[in-house]
N, C-alpha and C. Protein backbone atom coordinates (compact mmCIF):
# COMPACT_ATOMS: atom_id res chain seq x y z
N UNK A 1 11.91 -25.00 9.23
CA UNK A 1 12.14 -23.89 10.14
C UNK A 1 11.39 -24.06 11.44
N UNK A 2 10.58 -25.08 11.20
CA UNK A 2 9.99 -25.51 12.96
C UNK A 2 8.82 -25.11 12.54
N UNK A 3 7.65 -24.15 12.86
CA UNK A 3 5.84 -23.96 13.28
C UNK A 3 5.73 -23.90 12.41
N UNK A 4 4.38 -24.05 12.07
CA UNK A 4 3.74 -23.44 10.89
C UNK A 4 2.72 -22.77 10.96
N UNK A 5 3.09 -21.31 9.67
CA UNK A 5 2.05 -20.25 10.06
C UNK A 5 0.67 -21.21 9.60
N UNK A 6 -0.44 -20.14 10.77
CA UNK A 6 -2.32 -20.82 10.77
C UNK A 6 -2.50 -19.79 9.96
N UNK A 7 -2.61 -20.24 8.50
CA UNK A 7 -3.36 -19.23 7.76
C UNK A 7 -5.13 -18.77 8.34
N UNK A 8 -5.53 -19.68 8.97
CA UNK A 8 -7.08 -20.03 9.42
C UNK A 8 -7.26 -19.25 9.94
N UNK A 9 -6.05 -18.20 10.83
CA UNK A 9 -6.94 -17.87 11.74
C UNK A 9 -7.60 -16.81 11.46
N UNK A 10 -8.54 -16.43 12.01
CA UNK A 10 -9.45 -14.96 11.85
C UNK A 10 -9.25 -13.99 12.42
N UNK A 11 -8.90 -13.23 11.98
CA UNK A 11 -8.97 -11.67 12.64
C UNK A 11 -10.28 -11.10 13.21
N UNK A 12 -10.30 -10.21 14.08
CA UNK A 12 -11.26 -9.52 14.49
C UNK A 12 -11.12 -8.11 13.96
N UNK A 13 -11.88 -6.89 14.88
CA UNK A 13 -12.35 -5.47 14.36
C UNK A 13 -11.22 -4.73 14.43
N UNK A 14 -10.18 -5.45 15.88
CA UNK A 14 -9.39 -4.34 16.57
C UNK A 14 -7.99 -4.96 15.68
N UNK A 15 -7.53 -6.29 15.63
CA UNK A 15 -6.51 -6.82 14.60
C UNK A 15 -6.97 -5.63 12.83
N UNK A 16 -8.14 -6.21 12.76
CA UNK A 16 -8.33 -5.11 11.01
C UNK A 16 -7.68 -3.64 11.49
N UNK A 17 -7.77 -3.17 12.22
CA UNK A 17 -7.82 -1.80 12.91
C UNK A 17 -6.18 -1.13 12.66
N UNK A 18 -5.68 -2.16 13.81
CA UNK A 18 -3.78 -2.35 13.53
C UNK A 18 -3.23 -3.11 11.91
N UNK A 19 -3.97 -3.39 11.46
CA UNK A 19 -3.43 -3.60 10.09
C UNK A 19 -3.43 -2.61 8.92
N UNK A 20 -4.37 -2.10 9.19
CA UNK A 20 -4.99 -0.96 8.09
C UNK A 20 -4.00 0.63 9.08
N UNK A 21 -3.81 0.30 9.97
CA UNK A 21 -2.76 1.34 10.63
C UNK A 21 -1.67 1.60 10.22
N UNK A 22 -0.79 -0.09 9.61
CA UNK A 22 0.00 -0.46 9.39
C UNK A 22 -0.02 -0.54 7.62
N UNK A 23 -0.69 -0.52 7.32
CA UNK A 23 -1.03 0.08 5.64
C UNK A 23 -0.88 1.47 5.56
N UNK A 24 -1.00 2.36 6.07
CA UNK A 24 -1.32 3.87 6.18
C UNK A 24 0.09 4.09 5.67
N UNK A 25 0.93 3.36 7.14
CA UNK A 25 2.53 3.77 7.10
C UNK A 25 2.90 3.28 6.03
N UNK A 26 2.73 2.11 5.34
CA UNK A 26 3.21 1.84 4.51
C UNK A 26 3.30 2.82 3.52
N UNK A 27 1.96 3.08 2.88
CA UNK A 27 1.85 4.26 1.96
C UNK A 27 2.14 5.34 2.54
N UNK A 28 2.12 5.69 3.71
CA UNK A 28 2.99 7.28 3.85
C UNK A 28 4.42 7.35 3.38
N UNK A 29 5.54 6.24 3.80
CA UNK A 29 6.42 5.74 3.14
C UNK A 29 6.67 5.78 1.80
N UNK A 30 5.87 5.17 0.93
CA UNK A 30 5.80 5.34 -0.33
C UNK A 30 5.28 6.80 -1.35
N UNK A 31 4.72 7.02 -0.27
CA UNK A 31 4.94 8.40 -0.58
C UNK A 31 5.83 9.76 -0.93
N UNK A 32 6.70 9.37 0.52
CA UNK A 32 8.13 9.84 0.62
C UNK A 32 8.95 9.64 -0.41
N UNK A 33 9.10 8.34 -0.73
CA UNK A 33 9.61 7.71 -1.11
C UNK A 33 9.35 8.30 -3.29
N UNK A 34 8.42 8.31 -3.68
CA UNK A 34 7.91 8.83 -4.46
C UNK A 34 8.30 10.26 -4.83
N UNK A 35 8.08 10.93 -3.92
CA UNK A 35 8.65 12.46 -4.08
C UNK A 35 9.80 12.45 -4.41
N UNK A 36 10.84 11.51 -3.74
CA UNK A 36 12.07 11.80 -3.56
C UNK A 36 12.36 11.44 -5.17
N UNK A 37 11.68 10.09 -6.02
CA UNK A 37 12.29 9.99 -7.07
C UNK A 37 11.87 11.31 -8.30
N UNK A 38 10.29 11.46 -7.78
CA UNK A 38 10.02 12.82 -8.26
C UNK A 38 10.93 13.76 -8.72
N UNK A 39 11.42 14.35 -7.23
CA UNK A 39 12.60 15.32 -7.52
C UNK A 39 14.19 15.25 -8.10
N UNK A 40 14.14 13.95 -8.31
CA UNK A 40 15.57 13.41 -8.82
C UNK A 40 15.62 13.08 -10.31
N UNK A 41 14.03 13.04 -10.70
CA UNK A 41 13.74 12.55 -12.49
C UNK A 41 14.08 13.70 -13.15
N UNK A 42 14.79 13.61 -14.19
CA UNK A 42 15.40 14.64 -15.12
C UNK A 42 14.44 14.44 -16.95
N UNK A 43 14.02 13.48 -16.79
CA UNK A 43 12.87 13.07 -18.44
C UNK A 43 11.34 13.97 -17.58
N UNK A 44 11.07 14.39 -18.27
CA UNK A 44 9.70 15.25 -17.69
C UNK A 44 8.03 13.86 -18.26
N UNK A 45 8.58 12.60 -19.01
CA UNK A 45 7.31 12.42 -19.10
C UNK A 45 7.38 10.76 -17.81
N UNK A 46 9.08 10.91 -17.60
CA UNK A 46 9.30 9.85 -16.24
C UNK A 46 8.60 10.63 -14.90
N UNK A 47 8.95 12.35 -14.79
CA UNK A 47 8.20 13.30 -13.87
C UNK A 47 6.68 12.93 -13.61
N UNK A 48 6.08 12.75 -14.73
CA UNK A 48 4.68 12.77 -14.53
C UNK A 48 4.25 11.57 -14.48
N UNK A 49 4.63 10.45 -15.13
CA UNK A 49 4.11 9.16 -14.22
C UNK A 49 4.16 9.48 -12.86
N UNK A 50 5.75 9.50 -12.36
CA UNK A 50 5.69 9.57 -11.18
C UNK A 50 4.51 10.72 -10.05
N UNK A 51 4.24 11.57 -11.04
CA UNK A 51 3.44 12.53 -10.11
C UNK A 51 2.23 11.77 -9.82
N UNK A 52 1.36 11.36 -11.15
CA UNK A 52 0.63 10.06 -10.98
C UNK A 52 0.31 9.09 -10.24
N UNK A 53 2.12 8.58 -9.54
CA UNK A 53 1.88 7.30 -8.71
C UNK A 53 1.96 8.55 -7.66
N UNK A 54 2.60 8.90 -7.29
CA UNK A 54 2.77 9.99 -6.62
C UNK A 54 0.72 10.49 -5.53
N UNK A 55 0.52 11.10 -6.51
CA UNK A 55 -1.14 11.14 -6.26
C UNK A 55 -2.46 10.15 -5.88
N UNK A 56 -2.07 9.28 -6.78
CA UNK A 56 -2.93 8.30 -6.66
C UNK A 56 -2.18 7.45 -4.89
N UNK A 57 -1.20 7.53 -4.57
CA UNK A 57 -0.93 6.77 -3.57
C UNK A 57 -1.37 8.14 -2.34
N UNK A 58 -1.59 9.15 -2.60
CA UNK A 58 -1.73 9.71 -1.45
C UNK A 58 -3.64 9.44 -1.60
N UNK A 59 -3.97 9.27 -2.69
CA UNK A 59 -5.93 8.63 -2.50
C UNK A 59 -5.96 7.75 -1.92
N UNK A 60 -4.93 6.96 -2.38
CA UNK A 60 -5.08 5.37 -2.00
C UNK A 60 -4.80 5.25 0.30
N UNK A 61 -4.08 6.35 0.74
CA UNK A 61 -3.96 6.44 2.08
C UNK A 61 -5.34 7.17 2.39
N UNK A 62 -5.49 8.24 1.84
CA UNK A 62 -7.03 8.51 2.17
C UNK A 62 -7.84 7.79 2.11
N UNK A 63 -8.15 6.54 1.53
CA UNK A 63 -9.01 6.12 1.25
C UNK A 63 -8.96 4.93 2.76
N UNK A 64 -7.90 4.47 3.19
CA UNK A 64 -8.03 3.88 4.08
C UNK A 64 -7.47 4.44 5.27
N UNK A 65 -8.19 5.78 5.81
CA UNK A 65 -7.85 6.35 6.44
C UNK A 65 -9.34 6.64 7.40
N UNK A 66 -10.29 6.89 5.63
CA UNK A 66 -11.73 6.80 5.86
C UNK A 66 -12.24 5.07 5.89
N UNK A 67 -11.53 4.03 5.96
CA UNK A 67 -11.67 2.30 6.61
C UNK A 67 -11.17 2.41 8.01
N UNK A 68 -10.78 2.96 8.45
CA UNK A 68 -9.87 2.84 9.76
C UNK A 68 -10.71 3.62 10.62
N UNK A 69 -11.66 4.96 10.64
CA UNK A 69 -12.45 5.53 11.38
C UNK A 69 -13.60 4.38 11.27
N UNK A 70 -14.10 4.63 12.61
CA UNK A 70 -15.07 3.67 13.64
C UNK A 70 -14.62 2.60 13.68
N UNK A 71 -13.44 1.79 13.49
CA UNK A 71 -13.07 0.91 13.43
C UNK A 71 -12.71 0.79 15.35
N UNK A 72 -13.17 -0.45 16.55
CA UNK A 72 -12.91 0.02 17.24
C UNK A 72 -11.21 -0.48 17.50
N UNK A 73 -10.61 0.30 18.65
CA UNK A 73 -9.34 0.74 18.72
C UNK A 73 -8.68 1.13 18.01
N UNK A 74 -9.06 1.71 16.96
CA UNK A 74 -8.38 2.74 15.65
C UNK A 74 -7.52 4.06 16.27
N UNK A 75 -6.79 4.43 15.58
CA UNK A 75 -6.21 5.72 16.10
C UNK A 75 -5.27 6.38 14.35
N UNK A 76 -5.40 7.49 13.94
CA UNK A 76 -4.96 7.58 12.77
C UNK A 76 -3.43 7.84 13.11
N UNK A 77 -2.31 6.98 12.67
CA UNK A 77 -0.83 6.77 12.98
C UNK A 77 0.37 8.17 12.89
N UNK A 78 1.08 7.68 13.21
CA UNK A 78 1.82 9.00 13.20
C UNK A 78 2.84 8.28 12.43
N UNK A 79 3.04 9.63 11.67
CA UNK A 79 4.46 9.10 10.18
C UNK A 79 5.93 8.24 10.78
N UNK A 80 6.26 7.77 10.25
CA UNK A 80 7.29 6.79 10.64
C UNK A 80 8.58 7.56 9.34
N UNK A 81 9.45 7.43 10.12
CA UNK A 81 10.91 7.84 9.26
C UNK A 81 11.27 6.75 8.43
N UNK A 82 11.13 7.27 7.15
CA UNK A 82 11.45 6.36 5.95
C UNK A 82 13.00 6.22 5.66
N UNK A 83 12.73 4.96 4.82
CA UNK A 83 14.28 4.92 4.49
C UNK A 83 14.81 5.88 3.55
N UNK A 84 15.95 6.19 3.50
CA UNK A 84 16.85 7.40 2.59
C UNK A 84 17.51 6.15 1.71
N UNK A 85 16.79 6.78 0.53
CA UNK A 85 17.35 6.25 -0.58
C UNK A 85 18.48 7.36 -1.42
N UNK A 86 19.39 7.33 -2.09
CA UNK A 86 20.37 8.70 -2.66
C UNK A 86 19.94 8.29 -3.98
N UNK A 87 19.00 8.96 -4.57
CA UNK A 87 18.26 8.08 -5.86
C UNK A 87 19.28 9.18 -7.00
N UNK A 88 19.45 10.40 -6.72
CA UNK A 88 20.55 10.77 -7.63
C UNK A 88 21.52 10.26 -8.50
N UNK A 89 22.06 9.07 -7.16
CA UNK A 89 23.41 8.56 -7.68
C UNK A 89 22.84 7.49 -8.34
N UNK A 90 21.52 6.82 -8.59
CA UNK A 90 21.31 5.49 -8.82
C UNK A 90 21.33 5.43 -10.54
N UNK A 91 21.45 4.44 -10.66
CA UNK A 91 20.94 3.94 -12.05
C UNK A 91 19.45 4.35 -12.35
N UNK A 92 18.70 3.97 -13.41
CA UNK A 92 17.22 4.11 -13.96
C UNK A 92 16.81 2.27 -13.22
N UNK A 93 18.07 1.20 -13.86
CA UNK A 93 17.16 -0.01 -13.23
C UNK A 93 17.08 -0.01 -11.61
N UNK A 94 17.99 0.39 -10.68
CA UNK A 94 17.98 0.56 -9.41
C UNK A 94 16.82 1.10 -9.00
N UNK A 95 16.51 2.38 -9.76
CA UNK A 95 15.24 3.03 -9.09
C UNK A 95 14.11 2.22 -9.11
N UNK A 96 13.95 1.62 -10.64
CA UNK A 96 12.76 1.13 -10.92
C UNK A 96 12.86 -0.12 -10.00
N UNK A 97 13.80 -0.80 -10.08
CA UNK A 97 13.47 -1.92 -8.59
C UNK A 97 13.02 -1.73 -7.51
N UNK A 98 13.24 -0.54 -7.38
CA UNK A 98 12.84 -0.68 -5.68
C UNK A 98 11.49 0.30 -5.38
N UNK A 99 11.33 1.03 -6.65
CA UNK A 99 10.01 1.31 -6.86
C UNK A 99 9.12 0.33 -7.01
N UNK A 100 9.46 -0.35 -7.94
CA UNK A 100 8.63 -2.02 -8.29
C UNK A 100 8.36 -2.69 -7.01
N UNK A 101 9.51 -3.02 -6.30
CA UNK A 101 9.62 -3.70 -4.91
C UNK A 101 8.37 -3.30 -3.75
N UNK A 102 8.56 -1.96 -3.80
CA UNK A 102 7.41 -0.94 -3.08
C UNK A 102 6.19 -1.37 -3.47
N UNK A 103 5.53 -1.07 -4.71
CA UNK A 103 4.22 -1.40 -5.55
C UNK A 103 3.98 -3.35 -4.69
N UNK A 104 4.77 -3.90 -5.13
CA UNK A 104 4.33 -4.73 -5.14
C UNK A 104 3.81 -5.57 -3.53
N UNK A 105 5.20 -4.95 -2.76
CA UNK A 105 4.75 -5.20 -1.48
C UNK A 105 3.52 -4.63 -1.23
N UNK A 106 3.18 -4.00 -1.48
CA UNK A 106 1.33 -2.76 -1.32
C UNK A 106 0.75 -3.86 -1.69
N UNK A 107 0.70 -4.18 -2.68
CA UNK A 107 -0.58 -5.16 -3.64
C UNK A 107 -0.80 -6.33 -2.78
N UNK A 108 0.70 -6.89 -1.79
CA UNK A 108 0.74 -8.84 -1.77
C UNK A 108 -0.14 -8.22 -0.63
N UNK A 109 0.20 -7.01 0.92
CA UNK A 109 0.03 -6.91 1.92
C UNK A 109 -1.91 -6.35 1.84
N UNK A 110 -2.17 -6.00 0.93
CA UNK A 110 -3.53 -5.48 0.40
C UNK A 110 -4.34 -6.61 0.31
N UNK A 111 -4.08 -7.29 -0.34
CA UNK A 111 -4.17 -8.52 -1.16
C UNK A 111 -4.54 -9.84 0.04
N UNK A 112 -3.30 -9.98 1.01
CA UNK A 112 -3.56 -10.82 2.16
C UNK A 112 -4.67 -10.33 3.14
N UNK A 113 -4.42 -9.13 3.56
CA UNK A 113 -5.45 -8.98 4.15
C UNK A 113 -7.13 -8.82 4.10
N UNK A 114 -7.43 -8.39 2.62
CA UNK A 114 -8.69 -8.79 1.94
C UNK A 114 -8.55 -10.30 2.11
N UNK A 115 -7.93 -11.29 1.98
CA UNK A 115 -8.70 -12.69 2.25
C UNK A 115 -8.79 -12.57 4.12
N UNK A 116 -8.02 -11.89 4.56
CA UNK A 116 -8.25 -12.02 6.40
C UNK A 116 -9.43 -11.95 6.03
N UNK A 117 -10.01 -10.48 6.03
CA UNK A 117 -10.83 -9.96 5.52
C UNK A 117 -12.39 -10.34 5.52
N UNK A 118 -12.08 -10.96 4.13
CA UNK A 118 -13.08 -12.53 3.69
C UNK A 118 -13.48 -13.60 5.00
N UNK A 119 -12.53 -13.93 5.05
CA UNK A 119 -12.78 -15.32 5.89
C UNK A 119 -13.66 -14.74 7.50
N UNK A 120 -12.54 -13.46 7.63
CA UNK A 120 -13.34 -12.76 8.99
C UNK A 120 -14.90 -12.90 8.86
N UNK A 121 -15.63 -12.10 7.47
CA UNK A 121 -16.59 -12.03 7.45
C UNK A 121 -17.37 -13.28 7.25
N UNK A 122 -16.84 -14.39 6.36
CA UNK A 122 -17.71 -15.96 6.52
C UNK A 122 -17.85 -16.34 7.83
N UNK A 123 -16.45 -16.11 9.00
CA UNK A 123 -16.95 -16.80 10.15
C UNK A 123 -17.39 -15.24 10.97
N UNK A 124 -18.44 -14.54 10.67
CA UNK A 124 -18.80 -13.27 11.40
C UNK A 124 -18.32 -13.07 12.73
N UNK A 125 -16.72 -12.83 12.32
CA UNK A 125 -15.91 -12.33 13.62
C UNK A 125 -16.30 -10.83 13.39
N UNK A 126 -16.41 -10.13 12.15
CA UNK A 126 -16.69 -8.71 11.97
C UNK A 126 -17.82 -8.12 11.95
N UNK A 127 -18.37 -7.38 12.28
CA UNK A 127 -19.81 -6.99 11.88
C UNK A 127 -19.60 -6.72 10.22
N UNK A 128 -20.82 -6.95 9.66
CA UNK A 128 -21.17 -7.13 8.42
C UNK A 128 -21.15 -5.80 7.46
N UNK A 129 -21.26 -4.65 8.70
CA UNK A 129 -21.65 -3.05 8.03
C UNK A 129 -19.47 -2.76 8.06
N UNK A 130 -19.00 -3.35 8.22
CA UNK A 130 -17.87 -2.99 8.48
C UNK A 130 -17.23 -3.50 7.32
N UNK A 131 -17.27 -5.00 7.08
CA UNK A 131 -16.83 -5.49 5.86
C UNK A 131 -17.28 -5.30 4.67
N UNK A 132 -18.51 -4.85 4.64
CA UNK A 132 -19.41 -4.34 3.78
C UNK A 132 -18.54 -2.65 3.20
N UNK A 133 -17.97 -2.55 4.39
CA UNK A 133 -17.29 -1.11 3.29
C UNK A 133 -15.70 -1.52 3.58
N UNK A 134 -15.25 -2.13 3.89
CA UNK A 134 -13.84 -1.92 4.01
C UNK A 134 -13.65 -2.93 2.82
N UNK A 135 -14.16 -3.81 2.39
CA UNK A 135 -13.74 -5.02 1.35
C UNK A 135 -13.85 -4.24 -0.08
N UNK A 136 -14.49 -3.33 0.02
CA UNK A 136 -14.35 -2.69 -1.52
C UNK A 136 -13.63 -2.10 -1.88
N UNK A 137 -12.86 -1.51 -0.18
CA UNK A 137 -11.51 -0.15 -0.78
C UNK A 137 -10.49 -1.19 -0.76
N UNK A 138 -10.37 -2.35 0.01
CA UNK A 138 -9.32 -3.04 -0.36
C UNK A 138 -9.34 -3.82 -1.74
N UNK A 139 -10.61 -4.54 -2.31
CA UNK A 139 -10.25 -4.87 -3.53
C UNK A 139 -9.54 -3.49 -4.46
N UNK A 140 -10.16 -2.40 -4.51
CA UNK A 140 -9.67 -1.23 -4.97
C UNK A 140 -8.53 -1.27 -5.19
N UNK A 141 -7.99 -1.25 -4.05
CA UNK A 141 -6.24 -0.75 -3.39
C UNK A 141 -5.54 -1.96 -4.08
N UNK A 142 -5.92 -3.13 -4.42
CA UNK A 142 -5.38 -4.70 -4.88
C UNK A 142 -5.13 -4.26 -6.36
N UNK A 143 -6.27 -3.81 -6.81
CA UNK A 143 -6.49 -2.95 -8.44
C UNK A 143 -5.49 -2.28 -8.83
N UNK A 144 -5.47 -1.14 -7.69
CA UNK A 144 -4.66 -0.06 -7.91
C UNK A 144 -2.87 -0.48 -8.22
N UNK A 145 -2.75 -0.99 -7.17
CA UNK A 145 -1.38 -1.64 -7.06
C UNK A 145 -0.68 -2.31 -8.10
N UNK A 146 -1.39 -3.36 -8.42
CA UNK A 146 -1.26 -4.52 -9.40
C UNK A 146 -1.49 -3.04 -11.08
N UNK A 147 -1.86 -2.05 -11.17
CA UNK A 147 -1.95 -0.84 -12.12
C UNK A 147 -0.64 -0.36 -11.98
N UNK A 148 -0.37 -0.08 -10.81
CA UNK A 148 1.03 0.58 -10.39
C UNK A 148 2.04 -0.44 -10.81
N UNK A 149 2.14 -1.64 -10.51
CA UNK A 149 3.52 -2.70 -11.19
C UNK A 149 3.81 -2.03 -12.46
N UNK A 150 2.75 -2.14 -13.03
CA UNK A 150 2.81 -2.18 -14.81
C UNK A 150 3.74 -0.63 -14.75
N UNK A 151 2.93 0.55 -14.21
CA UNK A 151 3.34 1.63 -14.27
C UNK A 151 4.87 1.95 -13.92
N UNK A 152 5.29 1.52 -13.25
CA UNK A 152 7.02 1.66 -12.90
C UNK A 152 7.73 0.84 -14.11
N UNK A 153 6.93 0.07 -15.12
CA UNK A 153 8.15 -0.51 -16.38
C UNK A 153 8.20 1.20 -17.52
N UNK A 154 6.93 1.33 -17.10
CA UNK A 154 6.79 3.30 -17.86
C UNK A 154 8.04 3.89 -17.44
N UNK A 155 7.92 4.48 -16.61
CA UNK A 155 9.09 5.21 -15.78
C UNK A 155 10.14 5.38 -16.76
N UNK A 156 11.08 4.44 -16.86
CA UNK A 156 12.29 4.61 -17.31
C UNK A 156 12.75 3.58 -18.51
N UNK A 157 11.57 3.25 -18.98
CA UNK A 157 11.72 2.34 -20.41
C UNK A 157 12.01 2.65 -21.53
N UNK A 158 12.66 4.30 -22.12
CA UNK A 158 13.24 4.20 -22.69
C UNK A 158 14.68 4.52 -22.38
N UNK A 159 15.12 4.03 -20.84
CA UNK A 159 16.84 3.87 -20.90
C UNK A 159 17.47 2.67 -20.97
């Protein structure tokens, strides 16, 4: 395909800043996104997983909401219009795919940026009091996610 991505390179304070901005939306998204299957589940113990992921993903935006203050050029994002899914009409495996799909994109994009992350802090592009707290909510959020995969085979495993 021609270039090749520099995994090497390092991020700085204000790149972490726009990434973790760009995480927010993500999970605000999934959020949406969540409710909507919420209100469309007709099994009440598929309801409460989902309330579950449901909750835990609105901690999981708080939590890097409080990484993103003092961060410099931070600004807390404004919601982005999610996609419309018609989860009514769907199947149980449809939903769970693209629920799955969701989870997992969280975990890889969590996941990559804790090694930015990392490497930022070996070559001290970041100050140290910064990585010192943002590397723990992202291993967290890596945790969480990779919890959440498993959790969407719950959902709808006995249809």
């Amino acid at each position: 395909m021609g270039g090749e991505v520099n995994r090497k390179m390092v991020i700085n304070e204000e790149v972490l800043a726009h990434l973790i901005e760009k995480a927010i939306k993500i999970e605000e998204s999934n959020v949406n996104m969540l409710l909507k299957l919420f209100m469309a589940e007709d099994d009440e113990n598929g309801r409460r997983i989902l309330y579950d992921l449901l909750r835990d993903s609105e901690l999981h935006k708080t939590k890097l909401i409080e990484c993103l203050k003092g961060l410099k050029g931070s600004k807390i994002p404004e919601p982005d219009l999610t996609k419309h899914y018609d989860f009514e009409e769907m199947f149980y495996a449809e939903k769970a795919a693209i629920l799955r799909k969701i989870k997992v994109v969280l975990r890889d994009y969590y996941r990559y940026l804790l090694e930015d992350l990392k490497r930022a802090d070996v070559e001290k592009e970041i100050d140290p009091a910064v990585t010192k707290r943002v590397i723990p909510c992202l291993e967290f959020l890596v945790e969480e996610k990779e919890r959440h995969v498993r959790l969407v085979s719950e959902v709808w495993k006995a249809y």
